[in-house]
N, C-alpha and C. Protein backbone atom coordinates (compact mmCIF):
# COMPACT_ATOMS: atom_id res chain seq x y z
N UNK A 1 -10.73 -7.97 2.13
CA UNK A 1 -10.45 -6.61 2.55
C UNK A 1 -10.74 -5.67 1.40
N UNK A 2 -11.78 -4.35 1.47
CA UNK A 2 -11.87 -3.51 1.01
C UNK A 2 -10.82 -2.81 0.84
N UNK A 3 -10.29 -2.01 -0.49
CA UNK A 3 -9.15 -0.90 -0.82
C UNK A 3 -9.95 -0.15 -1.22
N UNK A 4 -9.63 0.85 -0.23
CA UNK A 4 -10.10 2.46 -0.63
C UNK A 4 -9.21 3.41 -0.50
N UNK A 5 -8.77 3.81 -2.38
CA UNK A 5 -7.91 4.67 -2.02
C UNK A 5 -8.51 5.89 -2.26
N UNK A 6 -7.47 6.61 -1.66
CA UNK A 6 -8.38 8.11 -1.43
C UNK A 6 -9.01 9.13 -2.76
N UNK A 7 -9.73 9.92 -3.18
CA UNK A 7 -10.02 10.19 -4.11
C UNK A 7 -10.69 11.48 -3.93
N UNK A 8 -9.90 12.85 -4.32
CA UNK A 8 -8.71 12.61 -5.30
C UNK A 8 -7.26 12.00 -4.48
N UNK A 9 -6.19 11.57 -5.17
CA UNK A 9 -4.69 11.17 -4.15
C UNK A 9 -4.08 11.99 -4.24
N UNK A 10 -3.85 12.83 -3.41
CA UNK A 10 -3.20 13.97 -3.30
C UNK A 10 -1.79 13.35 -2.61
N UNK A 11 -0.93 14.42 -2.86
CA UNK A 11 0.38 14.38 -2.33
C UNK A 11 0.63 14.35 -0.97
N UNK A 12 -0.41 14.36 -0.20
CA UNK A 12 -0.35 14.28 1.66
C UNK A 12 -0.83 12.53 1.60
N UNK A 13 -1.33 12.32 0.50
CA UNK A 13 -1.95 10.78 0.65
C UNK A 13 -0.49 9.45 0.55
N UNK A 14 0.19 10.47 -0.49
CA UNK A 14 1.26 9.47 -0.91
C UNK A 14 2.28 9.81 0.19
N UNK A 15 2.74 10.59 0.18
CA UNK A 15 3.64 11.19 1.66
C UNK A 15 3.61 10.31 2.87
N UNK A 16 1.76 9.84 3.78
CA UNK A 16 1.32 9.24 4.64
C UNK A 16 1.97 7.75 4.24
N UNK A 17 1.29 7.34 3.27
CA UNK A 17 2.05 6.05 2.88
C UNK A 17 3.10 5.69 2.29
N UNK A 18 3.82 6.46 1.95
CA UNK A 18 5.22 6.03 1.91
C UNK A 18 6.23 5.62 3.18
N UNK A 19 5.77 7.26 3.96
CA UNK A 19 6.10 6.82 5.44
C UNK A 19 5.64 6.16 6.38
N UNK A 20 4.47 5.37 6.08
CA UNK A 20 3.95 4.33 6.92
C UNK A 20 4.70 2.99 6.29
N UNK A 21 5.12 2.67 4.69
CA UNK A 21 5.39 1.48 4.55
C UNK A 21 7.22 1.71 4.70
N UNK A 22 7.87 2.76 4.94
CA UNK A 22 9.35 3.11 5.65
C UNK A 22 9.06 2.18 7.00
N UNK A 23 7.91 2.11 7.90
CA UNK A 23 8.55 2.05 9.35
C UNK A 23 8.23 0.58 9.12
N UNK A 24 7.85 0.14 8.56
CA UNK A 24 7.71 -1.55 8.21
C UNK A 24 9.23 -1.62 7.76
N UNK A 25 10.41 -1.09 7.44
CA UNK A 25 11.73 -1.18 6.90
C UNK A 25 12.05 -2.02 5.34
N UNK A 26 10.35 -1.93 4.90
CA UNK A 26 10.71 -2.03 3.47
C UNK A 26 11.26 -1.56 2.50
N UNK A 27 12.33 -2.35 1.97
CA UNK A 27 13.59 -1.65 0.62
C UNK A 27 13.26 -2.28 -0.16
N UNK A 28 14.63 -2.26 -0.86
CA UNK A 28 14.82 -2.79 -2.07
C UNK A 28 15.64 -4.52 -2.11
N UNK A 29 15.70 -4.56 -0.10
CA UNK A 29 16.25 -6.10 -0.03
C UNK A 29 15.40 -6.67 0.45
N UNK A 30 14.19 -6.06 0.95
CA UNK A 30 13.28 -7.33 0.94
C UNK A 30 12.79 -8.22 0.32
N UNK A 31 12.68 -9.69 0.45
CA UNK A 31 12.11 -10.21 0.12
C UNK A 31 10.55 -10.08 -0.73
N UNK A 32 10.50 -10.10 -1.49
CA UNK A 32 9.26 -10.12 -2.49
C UNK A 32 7.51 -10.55 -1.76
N UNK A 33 7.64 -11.09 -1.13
CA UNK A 33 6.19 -12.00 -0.33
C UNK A 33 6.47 -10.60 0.98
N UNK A 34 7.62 -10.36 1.76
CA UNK A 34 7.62 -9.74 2.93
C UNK A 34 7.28 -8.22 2.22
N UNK A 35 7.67 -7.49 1.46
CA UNK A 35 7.01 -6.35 0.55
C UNK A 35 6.34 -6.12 0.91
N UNK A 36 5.20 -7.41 -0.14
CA UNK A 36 3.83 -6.84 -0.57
C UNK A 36 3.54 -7.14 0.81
N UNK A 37 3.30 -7.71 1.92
CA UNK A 37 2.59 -7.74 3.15
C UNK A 37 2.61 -6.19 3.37
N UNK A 38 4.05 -5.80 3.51
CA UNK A 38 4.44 -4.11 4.28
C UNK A 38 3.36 -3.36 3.52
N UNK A 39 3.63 -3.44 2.54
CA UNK A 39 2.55 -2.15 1.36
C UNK A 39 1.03 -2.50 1.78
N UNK A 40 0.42 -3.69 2.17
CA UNK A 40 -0.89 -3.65 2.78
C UNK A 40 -0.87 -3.45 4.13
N UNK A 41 0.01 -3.58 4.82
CA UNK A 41 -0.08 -3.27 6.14
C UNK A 41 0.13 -1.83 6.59
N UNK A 42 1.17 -1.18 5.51
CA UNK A 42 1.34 0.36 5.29
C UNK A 42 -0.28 1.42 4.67
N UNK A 43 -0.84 0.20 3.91
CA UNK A 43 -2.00 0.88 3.95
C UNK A 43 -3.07 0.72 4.68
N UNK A 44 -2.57 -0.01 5.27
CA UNK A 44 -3.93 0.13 6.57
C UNK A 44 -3.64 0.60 7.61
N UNK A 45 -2.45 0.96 7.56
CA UNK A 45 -1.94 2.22 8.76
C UNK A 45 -2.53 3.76 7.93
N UNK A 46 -2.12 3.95 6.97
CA UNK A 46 -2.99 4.99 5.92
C UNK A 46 -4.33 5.42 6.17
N UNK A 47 -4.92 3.87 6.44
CA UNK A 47 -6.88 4.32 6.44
C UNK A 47 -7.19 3.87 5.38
N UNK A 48 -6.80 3.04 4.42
CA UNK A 48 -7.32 2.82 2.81
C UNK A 48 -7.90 1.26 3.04
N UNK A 49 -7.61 0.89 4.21
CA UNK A 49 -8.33 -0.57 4.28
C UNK A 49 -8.53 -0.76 5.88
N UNK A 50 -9.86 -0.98 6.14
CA UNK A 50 -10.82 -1.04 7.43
C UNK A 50 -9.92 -2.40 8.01
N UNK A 51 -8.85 -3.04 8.52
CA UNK A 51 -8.05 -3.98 8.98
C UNK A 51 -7.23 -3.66 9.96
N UNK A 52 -6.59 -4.66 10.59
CA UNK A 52 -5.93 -4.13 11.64
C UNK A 52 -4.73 -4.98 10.86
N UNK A 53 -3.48 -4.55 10.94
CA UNK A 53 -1.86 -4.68 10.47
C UNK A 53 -1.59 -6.23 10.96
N UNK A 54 -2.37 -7.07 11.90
CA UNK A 54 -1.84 -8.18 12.53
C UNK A 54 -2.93 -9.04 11.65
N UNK A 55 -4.03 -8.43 11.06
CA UNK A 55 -4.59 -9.53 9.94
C UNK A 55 -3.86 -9.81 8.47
N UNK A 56 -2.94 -9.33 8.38
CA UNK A 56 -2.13 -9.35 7.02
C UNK A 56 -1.42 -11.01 7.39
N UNK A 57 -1.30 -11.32 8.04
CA UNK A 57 -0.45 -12.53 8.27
C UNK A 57 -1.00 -13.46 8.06
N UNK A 58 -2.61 -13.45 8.45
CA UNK A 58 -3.46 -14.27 8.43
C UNK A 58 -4.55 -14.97 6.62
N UNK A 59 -3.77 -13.69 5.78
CA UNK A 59 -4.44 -13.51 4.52
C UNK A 59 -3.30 -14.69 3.86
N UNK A 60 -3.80 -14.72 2.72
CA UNK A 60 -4.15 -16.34 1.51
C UNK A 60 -2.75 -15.01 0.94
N UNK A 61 -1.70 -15.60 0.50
CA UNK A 61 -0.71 -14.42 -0.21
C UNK A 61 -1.46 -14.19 -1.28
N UNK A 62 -1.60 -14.95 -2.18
CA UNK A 62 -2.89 -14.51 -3.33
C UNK A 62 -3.61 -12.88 -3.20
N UNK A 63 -3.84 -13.00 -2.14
CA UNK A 63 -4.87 -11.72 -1.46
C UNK A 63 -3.58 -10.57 -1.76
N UNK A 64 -2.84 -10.78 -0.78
CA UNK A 64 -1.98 -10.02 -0.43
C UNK A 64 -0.95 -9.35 -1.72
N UNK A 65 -1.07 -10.17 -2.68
CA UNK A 65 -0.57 -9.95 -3.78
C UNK A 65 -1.47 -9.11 -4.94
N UNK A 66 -2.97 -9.37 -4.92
CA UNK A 66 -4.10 -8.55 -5.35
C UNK A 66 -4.23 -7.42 -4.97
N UNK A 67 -4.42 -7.16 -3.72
CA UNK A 67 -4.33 -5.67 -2.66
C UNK A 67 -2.96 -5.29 -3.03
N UNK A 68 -1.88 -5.62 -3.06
CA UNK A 68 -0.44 -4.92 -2.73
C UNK A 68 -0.49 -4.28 -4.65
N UNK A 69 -0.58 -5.13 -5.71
CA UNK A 69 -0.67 -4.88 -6.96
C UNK A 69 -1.32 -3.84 -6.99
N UNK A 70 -3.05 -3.49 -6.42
CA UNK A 70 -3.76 -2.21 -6.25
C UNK A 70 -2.87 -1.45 -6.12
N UNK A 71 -2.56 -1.05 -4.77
CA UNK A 71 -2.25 -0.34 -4.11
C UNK A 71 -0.69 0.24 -5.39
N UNK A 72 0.03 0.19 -6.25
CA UNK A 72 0.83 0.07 -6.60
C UNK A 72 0.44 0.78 -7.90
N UNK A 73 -0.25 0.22 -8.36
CA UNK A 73 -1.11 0.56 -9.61
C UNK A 73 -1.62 2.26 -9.27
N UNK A 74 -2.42 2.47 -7.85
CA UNK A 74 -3.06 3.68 -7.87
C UNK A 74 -1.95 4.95 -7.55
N UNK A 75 -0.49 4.30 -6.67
CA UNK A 75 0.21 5.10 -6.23
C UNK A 75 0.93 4.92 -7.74
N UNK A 76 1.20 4.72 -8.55
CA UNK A 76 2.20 4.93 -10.26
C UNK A 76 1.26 6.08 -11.03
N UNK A 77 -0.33 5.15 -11.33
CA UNK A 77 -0.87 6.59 -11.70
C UNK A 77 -0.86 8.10 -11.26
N UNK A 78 -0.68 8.11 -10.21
CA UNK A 78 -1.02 9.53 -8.75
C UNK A 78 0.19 10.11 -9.28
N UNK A 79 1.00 9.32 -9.53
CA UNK A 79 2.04 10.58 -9.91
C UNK A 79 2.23 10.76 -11.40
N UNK A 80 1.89 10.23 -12.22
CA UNK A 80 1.95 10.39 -13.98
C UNK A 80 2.05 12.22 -14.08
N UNK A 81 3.06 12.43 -14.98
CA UNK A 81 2.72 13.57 -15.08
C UNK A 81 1.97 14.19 -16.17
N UNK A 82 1.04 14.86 -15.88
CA UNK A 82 0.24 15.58 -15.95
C UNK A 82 0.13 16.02 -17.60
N UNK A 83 -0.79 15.88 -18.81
CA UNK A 83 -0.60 16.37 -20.22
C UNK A 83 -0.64 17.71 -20.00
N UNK A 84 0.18 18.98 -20.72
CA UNK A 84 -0.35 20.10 -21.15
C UNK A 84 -1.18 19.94 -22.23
């Protein structure tokens, strides 16, 4: 699976996916493996990966752990704040 995150990531980008990986009911008690699935399946409700949400089950966790790490990595930078 291709990750394409949006560019530039604007604040409507992170907004979309935060509230797409909410309706998956991912917290802070999920399970670690059930997570990272939500955060790729939250982004492919987003549009950042050409997949449909019922192929995440079907992926090697390896994968799922590569993509979910992305995805994590680009949403920490997106918000860094900013040097004067």
């Amino acid at each position: 699976m291709e990750l394409k995150i949006p560019d530039p990531f604007l604040q409507k980008h992170l907004e979309e996916f935060q509230i797409n990986l909410q309706d998956y009911s991912a917290n802070i008690d999920t399970p670690l493996a059930v997570y990272r699935g939500c955060v790729v399946k939250a982004a492919i409700q987003s549009g950042w990966i050409d997949a449909d949400v019922n192929d995440v089950s079907e992926m090697l966790p390896g994968e799922v752990v590569d993509i979910s790490e992305r995805i994590h990595k680009a949403v920490t930078e997106a918000q860094e704040i900013p040097k004067k």
